[in-house]
Protein backbone atom coordinates (compact mmCIF):
# COMPACT_ATOMS: atom_id res chain seq x y z
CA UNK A 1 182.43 13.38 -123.84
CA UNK A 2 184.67 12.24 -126.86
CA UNK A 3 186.06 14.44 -128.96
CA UNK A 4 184.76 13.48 -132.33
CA UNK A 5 181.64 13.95 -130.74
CA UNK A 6 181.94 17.36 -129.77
CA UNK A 7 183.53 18.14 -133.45
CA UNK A 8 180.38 16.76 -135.10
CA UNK A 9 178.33 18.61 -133.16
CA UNK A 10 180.20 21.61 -133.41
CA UNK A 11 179.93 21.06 -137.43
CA UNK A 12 176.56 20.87 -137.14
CA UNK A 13 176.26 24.70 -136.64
CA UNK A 14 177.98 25.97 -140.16
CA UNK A 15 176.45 23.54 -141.99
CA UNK A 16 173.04 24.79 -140.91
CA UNK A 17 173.99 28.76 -141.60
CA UNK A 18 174.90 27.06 -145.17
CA UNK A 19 170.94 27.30 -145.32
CA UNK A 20 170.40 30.79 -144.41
CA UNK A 21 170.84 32.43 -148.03
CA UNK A 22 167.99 29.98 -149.37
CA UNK A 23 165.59 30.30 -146.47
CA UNK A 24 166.55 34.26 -146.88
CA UNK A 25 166.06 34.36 -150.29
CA UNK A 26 163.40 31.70 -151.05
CA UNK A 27 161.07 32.68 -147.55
CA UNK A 28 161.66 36.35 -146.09
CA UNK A 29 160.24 39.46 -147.38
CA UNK A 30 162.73 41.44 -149.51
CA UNK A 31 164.85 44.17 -147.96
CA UNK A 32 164.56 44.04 -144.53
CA UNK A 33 168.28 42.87 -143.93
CA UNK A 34 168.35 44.16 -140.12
CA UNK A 35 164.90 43.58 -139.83
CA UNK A 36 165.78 39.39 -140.10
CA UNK A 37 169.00 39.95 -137.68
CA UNK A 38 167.07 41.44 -135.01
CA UNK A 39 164.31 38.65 -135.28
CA UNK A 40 167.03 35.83 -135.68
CA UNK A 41 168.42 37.08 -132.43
CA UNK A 42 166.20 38.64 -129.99
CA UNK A 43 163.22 36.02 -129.89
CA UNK A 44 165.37 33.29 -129.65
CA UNK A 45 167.80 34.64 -126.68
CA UNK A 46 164.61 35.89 -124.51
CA UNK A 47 163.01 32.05 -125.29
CA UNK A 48 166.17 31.00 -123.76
CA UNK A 49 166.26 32.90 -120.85
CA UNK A 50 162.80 32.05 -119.75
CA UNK A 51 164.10 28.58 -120.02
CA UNK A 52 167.21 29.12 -118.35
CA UNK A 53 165.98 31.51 -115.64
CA UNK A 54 169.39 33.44 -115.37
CA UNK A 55 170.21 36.65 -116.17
CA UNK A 56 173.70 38.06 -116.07
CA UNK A 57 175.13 40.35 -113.39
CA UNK A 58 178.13 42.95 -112.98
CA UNK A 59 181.25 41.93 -114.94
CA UNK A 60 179.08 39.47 -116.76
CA UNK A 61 176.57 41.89 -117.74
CA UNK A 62 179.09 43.98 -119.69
CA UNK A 63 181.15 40.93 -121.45
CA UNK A 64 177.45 39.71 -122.73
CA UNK A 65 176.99 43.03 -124.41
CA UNK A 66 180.41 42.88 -125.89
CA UNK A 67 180.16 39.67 -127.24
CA UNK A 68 176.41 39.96 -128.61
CA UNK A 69 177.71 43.58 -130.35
CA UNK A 70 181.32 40.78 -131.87
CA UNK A 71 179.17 37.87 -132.54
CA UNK A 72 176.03 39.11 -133.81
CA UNK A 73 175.64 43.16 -133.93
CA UNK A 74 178.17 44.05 -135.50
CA UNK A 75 178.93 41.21 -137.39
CA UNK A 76 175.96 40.66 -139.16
CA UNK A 77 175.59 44.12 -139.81
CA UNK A 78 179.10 44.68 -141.95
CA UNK A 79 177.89 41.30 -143.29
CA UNK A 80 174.86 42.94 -144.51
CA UNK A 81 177.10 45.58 -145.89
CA UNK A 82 179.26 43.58 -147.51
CA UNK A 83 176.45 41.25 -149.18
CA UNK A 84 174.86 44.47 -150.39
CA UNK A 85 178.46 46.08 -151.82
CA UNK A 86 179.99 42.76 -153.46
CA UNK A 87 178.91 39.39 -154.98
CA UNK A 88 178.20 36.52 -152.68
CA UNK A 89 181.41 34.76 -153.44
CA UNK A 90 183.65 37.83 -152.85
CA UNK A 91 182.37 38.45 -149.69
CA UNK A 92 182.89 34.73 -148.35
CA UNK A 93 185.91 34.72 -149.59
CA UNK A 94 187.12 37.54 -148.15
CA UNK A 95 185.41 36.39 -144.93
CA UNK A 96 187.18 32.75 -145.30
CA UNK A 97 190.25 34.29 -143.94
CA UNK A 98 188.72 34.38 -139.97
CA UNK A 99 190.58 31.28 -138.70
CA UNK A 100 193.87 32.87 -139.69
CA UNK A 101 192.78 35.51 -137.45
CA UNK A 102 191.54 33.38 -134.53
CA UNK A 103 195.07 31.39 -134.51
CA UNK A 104 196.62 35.04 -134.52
CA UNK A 105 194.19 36.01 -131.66
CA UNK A 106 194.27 33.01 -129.78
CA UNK A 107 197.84 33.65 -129.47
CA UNK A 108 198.15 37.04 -128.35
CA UNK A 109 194.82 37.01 -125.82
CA UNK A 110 195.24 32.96 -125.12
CA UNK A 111 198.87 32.07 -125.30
CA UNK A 112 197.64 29.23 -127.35
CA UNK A 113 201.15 28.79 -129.90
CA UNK A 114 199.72 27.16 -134.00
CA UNK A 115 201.63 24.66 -135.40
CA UNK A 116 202.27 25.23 -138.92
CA UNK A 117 199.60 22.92 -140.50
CA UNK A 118 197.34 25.23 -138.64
CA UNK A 119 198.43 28.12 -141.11
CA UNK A 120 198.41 25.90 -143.77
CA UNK A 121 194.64 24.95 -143.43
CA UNK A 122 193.96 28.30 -143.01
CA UNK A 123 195.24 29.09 -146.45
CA UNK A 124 193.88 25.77 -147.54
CA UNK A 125 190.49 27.06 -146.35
CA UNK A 126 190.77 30.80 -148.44
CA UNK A 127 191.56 29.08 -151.47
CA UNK A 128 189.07 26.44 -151.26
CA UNK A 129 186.50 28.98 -150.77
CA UNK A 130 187.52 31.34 -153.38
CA UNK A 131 187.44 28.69 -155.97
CA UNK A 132 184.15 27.19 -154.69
CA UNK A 133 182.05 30.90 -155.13
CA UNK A 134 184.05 32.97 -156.34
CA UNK A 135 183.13 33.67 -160.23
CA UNK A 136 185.11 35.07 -162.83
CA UNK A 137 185.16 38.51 -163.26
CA UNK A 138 183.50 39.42 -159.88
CA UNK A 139 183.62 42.89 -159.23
CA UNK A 140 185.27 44.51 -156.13
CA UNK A 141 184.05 47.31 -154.24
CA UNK A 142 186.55 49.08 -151.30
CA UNK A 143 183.39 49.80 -149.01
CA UNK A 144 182.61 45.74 -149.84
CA UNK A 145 185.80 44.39 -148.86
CA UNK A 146 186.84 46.57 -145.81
CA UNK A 147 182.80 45.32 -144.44
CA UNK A 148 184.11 41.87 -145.18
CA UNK A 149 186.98 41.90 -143.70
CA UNK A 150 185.54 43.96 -140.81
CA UNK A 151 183.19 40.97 -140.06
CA UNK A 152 185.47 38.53 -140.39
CA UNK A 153 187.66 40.47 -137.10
CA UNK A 154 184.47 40.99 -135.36
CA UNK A 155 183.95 37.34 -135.26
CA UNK A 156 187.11 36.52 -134.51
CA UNK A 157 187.37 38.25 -132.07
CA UNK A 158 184.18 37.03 -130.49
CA UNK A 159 185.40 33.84 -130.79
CA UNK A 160 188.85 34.29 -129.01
CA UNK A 161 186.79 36.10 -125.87
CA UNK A 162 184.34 33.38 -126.02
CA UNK A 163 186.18 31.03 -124.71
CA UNK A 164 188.23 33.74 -122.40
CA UNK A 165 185.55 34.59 -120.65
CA UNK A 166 183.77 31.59 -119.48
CA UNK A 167 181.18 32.96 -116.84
CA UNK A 168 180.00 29.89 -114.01
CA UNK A 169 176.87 28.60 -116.05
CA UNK A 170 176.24 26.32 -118.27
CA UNK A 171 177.06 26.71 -121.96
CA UNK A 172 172.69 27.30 -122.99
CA UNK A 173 172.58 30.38 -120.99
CA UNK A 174 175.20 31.88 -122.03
CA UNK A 175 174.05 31.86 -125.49
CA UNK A 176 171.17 33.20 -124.39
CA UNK A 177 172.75 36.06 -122.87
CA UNK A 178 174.82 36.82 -126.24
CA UNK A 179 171.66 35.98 -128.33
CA UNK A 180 169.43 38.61 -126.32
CA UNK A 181 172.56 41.48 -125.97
CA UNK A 182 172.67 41.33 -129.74
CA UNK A 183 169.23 41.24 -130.77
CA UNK A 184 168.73 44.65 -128.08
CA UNK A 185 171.82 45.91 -129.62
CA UNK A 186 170.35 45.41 -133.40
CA UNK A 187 166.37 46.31 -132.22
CA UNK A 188 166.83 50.41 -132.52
CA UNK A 189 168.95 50.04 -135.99
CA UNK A 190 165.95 47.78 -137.27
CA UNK A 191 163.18 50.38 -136.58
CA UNK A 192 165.23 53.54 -137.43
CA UNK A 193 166.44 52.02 -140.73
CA UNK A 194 163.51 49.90 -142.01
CA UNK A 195 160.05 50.38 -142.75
CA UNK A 196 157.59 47.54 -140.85
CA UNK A 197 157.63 43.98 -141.95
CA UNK A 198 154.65 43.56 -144.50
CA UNK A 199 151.89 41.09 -143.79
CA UNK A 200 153.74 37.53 -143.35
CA UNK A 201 152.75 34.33 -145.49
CA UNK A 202 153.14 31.11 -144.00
CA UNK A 203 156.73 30.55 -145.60
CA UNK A 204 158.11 33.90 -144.03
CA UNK A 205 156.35 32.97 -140.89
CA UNK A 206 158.16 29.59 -140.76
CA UNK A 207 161.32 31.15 -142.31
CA UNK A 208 161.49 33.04 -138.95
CA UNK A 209 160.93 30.27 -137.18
CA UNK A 210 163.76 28.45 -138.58
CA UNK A 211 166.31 30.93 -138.72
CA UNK A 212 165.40 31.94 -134.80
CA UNK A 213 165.47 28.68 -133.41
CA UNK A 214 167.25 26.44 -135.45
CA UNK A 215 169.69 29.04 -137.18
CA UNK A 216 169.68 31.21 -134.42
CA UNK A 217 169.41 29.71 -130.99
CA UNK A 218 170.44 25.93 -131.42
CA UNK A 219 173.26 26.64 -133.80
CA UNK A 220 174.78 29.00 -131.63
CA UNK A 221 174.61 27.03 -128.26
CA UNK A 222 176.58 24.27 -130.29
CA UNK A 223 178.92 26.84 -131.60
CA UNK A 224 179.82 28.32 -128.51
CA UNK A 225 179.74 24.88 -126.56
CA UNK A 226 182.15 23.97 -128.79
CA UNK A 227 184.38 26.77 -128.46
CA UNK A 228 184.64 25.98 -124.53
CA UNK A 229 185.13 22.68 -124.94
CA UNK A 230 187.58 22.24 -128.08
CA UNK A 231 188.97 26.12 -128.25
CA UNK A 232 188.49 28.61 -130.83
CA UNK A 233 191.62 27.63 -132.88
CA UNK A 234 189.95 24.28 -133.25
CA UNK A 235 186.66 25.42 -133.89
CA UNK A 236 187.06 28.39 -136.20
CA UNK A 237 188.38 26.09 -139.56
CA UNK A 238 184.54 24.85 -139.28
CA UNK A 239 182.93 27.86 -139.83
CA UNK A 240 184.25 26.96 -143.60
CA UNK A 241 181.65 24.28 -143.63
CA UNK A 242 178.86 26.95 -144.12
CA UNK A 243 179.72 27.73 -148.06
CA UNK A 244 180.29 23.97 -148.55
CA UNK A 245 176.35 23.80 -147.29
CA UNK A 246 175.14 26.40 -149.13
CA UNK A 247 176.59 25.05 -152.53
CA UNK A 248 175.04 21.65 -151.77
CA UNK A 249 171.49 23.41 -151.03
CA UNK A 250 171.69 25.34 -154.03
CA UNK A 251 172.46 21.53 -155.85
CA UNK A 252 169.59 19.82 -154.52
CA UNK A 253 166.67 22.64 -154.23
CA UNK A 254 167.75 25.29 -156.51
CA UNK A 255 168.93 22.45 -159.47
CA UNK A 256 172.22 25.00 -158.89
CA UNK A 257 175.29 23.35 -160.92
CA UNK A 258 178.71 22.41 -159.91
CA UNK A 259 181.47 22.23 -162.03
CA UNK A 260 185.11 21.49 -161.93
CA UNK A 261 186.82 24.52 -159.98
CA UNK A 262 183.82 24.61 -157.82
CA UNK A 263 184.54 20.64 -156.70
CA UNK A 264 187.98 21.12 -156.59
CA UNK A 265 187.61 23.69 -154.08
CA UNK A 266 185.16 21.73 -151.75
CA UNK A 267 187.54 19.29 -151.81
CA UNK A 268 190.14 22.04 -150.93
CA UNK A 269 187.73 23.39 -148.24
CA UNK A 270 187.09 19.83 -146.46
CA UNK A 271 190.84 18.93 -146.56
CA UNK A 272 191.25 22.61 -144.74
CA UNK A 273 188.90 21.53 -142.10
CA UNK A 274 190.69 18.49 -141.54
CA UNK A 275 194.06 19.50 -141.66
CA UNK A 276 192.87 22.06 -139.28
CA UNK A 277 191.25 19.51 -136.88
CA UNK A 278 194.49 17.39 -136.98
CA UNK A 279 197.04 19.89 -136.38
CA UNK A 280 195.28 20.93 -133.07
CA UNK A 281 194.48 17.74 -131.85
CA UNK A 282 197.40 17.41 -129.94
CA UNK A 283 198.24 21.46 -129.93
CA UNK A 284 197.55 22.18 -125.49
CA UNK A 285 194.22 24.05 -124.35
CA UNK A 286 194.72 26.70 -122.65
CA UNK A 287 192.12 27.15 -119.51
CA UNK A 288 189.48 29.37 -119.63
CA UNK A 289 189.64 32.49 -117.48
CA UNK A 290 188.63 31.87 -114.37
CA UNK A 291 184.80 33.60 -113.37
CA UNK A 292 184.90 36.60 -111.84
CA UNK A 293 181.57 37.52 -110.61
CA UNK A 294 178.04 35.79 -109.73
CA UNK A 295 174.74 35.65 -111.89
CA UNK A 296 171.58 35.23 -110.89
C-alpha cells in the first residue's frame, strides 16, 4: 500500500485526539479524569476482541500488559496529572518534545540511526507548539512538568516497543490487546479514586461513545498500524498534529481566536511534520522482531 497512504491515515489519529479536550470539556461529567480513561479504553478493547476472537498467550500476554500500562495506563494518568498541575499549553508543550525521544529510542532499542533534519523537526515541532498554546505568563509547577515529561517517555517508549514487538496477528487485534491491558490496568484506580459516574445525559452518553470508539479504538488501530508499517521515528512527528486540531476546533465551535504567534507556530508545527516525514523517507526500516510465541 503506498506510502502517502499509510501517512494520511496515520494522521488521521492525532488529528482526532485534537477533539478530545472539547468532547471532554463540552460532553463528560466534571471530575472523573480516570473515570473517562478507563471507559475510553476498556469497552473499546473487549468490543475488539469479540470481533477479533484472539486473545494473547505467554510472551505475548506480558508485552500486552506492558504496552497498555506505556500507551495508555500510565500515560494518561501523568497526563491527567499534568493537566490538573499546569495550563493546557505548558503541558503540550512540554509533551511536544516525544519524537526527540522516539529518534533517541529508536536508536538505542532499534538501531534505526536520524539524520539531522530529523532533530531539526523535532525542535521545529517544540517550538511550534509552544508558540501555538503556550500563553504568556503561564505558570509552572515541578509536580506539572516532571508528569509531563513523564508521559511524554511513557509514550515513547510505547512507541519504540510497538513496533519491536510485532506479535503474528494482524495489526486490529493487537490494539485490542493494548486497549483491554490498559483499560484492566486503569479499572481499580477508577473505582478506588472516584466516586460513581452521575446519571448520564445524552451528550455524555454519546461523548463516551465517541471517545471509545472513534478516539479510542479506531484511532489507535491506525496509530499502531502505522507504527508497523512506517516505524516509530516516522510516525511520532504526527502526534504534533493533535494541538494543531484542537486549536482549529476551538476556531470553529468554541468562536476560539487565533492570532499572530499562534499561526506562526502552526505553521512551525506543520513544517515540523513535514520535515520530519522527509528526512525519514529514505532513512532504512529496521525489521520488526521476529514473534516469539503463539496466540490463540
Amino acid at each position: 500500500m503506498p506510502r502517502t497512504f499509510d501517512l494520511i491515515l496515520t494522521a488521521l489519529a492525532p488529528a482526532i485526539w485534537g477533539s478530545t479536550y472539547i468532547v471532554t470539556s463540552e460532553l463528560l461529567p466534571d471530575g472523573y479524569p480516570m473515570t473517562a480513561a478507563m471507559l475510553r479504553a476498556l469497552p473499546a478493547g473487549i468490543l475488539l476482541l469479540l470481533f477479533t476472537r484472539a486473545l494473547p498467550r505467554g510472551i505475548w500476554l506480558v508485552r500486552s500488559l506492558v504496552l497498555g500500562a506505556l500507551n495508555f495506563s500510565i500515560f494518561w494518568w501523568l497526563l491527567f496529572v499534568a493537566a490538573y498541575q499546569l495550563p493546557g499549553g505548558v503541558a503540550a508543550t512540554v509533551g511536544a518534545i516525544q519524537p526527540l525521544i522516539v529518534l533517541y529510542l529508536s536508536k538505542l532499542l532499534l538501531d534505526q540511526g536520524s539524520p539531522p533534519a530529523a532533530l531539526i523537526a523535532g525542535v521545529c515541532g517544540i517550538l511550534g507548539v509552544a508558540l501555538l498554546v503556550l500563553t504568556p505568563g503561564a505558570a509552572l509547577d515541578w509536580t506539572g512538568i516532571l508528569a509531563a515529561l513523564g508521559g511524554a517517555i511513557s509514550m515513547a517508549v510505547g512507541t519504540v516497543l510497538t513496533r519491536k514487538w510485532q506479535p503474528p496477528v494482524p495489526a486490529l487485534t493487537f490494539t485490542s490487546w493494548q486497549l483491554t491491558a490498559g483499560g484492566l490496568l486503569l479499572l481499580p484506580v477508577a473505582l478506588l479514586s472516584e466516586p460513581p459516574l452521575p446519571p448520564l445525559d445524552t451528550g455524555a452518553v454519546l461523548g463516551f461513545v465517541f471517545l471509545g470508539l472513534i478516539g479510542g479504538a479506531l484511532t489507535y488501530f491506525f496509530w499502531f498500524r502505522g507504527i508497523a508499517r512506517l516505524g516509530p521515528a516516522t510516525v511520532a512527528p504526527l502526534g504534533l498534529l493533535s494541538p494543531v486540531a484542537a486549536t482549529l476546533l476551538g476556531l470553529g465551535i468554541l468562536g476560539e481566536t487565533l492570532n499572530v504567534p499562534q499561526t506562526a507556530g502552526m505553521v512551525l508545527v506543520l513544517v515540523g511534520v513535514w520535515l520530519g516525514q522527509h528526512a525519514q523517507r529514505n532513512a532504512p526500516s529496521p525489521s520488526p522482531q521476529a514473534p516469539a510465541a503463539s496466540c490463540a
